[in-house]
C-alpha atoms as a PDB file:
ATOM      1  CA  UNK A   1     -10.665  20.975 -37.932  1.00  0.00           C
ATOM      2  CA  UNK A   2     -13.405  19.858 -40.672  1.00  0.00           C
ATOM      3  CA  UNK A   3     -15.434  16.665 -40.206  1.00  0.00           C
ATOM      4  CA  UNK A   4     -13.457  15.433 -42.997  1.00  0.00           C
ATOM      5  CA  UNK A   5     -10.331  16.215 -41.629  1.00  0.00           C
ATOM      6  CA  UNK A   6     -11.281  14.459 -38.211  1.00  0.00           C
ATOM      7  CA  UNK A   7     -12.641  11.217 -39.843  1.00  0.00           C
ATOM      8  CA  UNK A   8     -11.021   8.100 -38.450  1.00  0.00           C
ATOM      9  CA  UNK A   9      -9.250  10.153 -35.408  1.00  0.00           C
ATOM     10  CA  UNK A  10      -9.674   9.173 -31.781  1.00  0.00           C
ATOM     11  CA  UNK A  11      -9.994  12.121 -29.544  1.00  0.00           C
ATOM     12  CA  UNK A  12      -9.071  11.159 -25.394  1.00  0.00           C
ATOM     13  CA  UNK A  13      -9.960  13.688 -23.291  1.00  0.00           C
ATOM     14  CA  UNK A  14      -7.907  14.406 -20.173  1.00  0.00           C
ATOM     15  CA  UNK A  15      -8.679  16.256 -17.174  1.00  0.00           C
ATOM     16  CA  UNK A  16      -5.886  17.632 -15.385  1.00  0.00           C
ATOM     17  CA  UNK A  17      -5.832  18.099 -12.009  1.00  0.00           C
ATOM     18  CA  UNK A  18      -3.492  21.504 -10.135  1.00  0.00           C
ATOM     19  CA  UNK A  19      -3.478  19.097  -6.676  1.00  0.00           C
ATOM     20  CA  UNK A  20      -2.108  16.291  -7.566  1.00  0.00           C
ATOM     21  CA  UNK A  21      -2.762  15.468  -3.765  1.00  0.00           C
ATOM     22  CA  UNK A  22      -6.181  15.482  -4.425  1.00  0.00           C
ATOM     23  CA  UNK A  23      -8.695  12.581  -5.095  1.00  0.00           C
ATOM     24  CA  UNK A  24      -9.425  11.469  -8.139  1.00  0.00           C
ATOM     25  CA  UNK A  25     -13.328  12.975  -8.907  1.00  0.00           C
ATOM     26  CA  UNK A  26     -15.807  10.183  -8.405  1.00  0.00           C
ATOM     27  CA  UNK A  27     -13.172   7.168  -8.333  1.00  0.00           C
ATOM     28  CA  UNK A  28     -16.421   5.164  -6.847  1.00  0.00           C
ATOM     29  CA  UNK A  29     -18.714   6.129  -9.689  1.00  0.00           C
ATOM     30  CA  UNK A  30     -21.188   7.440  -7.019  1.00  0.00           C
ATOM     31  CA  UNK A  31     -23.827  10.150  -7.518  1.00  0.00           C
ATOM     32  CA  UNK A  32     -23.270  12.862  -5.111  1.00  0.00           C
ATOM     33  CA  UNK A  33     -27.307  12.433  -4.252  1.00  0.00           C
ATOM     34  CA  UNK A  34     -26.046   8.516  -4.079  1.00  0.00           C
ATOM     35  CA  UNK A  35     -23.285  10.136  -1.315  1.00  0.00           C
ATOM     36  CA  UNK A  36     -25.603  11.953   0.586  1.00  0.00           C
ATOM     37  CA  UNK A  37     -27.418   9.098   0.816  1.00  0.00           C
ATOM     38  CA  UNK A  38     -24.624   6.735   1.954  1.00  0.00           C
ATOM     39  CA  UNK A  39     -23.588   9.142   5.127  1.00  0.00           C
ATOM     40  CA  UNK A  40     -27.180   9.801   5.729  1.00  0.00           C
ATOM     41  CA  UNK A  41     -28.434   6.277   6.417  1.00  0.00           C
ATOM     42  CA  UNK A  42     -24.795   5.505   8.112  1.00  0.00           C
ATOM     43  CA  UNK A  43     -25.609   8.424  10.842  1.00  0.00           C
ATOM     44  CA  UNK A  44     -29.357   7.559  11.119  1.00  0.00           C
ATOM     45  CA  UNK A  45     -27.952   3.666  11.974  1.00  0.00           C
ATOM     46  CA  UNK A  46     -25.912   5.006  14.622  1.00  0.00           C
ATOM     47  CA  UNK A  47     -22.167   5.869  13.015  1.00  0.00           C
ATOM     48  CA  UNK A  48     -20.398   8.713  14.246  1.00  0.00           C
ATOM     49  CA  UNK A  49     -17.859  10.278  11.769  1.00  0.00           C
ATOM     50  CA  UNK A  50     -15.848  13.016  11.599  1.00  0.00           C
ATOM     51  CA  UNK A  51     -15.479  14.665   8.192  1.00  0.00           C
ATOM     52  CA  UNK A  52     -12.307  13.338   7.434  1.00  0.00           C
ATOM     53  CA  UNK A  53     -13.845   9.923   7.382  1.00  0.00           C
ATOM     54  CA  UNK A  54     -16.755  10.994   4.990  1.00  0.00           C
ATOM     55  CA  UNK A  55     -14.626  12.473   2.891  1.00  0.00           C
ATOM     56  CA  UNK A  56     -12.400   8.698   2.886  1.00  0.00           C
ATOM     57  CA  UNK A  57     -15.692   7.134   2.649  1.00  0.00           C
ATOM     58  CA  UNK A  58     -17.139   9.444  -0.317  1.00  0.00           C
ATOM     59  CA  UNK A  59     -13.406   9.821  -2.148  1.00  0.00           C
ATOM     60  CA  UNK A  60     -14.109  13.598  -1.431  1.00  0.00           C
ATOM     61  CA  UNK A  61     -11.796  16.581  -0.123  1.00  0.00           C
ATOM     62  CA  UNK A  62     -12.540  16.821   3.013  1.00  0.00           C
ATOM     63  CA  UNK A  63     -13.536  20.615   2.051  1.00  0.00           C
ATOM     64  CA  UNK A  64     -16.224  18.834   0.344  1.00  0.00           C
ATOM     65  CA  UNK A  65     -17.104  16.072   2.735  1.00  0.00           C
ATOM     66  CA  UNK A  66     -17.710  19.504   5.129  1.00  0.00           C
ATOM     67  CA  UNK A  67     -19.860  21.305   2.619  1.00  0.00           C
ATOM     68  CA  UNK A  68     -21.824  18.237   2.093  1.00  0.00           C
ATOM     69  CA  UNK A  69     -22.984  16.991   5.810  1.00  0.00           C
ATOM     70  CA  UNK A  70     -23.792  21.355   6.401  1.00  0.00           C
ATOM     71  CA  UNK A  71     -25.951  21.042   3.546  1.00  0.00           C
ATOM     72  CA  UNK A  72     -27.427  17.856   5.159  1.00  0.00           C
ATOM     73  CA  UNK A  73     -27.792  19.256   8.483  1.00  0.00           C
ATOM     74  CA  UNK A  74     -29.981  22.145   6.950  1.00  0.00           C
ATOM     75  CA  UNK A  75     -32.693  19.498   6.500  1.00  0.00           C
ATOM     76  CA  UNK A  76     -32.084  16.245   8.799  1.00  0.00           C
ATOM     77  CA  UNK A  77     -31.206  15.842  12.318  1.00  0.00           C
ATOM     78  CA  UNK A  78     -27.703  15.682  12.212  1.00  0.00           C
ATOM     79  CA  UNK A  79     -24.974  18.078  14.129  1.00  0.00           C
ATOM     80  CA  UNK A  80     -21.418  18.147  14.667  1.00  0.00           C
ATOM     81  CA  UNK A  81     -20.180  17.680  18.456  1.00  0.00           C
ATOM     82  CA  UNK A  82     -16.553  17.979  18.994  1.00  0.00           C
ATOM     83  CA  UNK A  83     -15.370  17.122  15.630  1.00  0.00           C
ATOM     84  CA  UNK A  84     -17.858  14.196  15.156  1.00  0.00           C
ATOM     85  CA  UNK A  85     -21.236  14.197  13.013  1.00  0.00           C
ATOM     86  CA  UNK A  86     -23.951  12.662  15.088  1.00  0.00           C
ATOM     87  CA  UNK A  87     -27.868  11.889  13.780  1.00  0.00           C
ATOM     88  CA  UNK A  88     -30.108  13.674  17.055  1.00  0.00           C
ATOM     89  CA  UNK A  89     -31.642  10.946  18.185  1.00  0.00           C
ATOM     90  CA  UNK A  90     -34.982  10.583  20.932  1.00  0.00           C
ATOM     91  CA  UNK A  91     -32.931   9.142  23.526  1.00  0.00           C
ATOM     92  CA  UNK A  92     -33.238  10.675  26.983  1.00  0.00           C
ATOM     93  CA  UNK A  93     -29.900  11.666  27.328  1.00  0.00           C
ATOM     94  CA  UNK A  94     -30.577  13.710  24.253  1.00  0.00           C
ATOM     95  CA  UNK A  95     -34.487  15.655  26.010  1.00  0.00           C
ATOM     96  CA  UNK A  96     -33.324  15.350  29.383  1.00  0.00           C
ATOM     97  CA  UNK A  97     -37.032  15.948  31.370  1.00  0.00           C
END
C-alpha cells in the first residue's frame, strides 16, 4: 500500500494470543527489571512465595515467574525450600555454630 493510498487510515494492531488461558502480557504496565525488583525487595522483607504467587503478583505464567526468581537466585541470596522462595538470611537457625 502507497503512502497515498494509506492517508487518512487508522491501522490497530492486534496481538493474538494461542492460550487464551494465558495472561494478558504486562496487564500492570511493569518493566520486567521493575518485576524483579518487586519480588526481590518482597523476599529481602521477609515474604515467602511460591512461584505461583509471583507469577499472580507479576501477571506472569508461572513458567515465567520460575525462570525469573532462577535468574535471581544466580545473583542474590534467595533459594527455593519445599516449593517456597526464601531470601537466606544471617539468622542462626540459618549458620547453625
Amino acid at each position: 500500500m502507497s503512502g497515498a493510498a494509506m492517508a487518512g487510515k487508522v491501522f490497530v494492531v492486534v496481538h493474538r494470543r494461542d492460550n487464551m488461558d494465558d495472561p494478558p502480557r504486562n496487564p500492570d504496565g511493569l518493566t520486567p527489571q521493575e518485576r524483579a525488583g518487586m519480588i526481590s525487595t518482597l523476599l529481602q522483607a521477609g515474604a515467602v512465595l511460591t512461584t505461583a504467587e509471583v507469577a499472580e503478583r507479576c501477571c506472569m505464567t508461572p513458567n515465567g515467574a520460575w525462570r525469573m526468581l532462577t535468574n535471581l537466585a544466580r545473583t542474590l541470596p534467595i533459594y527455593c525450600d519445599a516449593g517456597a522462595w526464601r531470601w537466606l538470611s544471617d539468622s542462626p537457625e540459618v549458620y547453625p555454630e
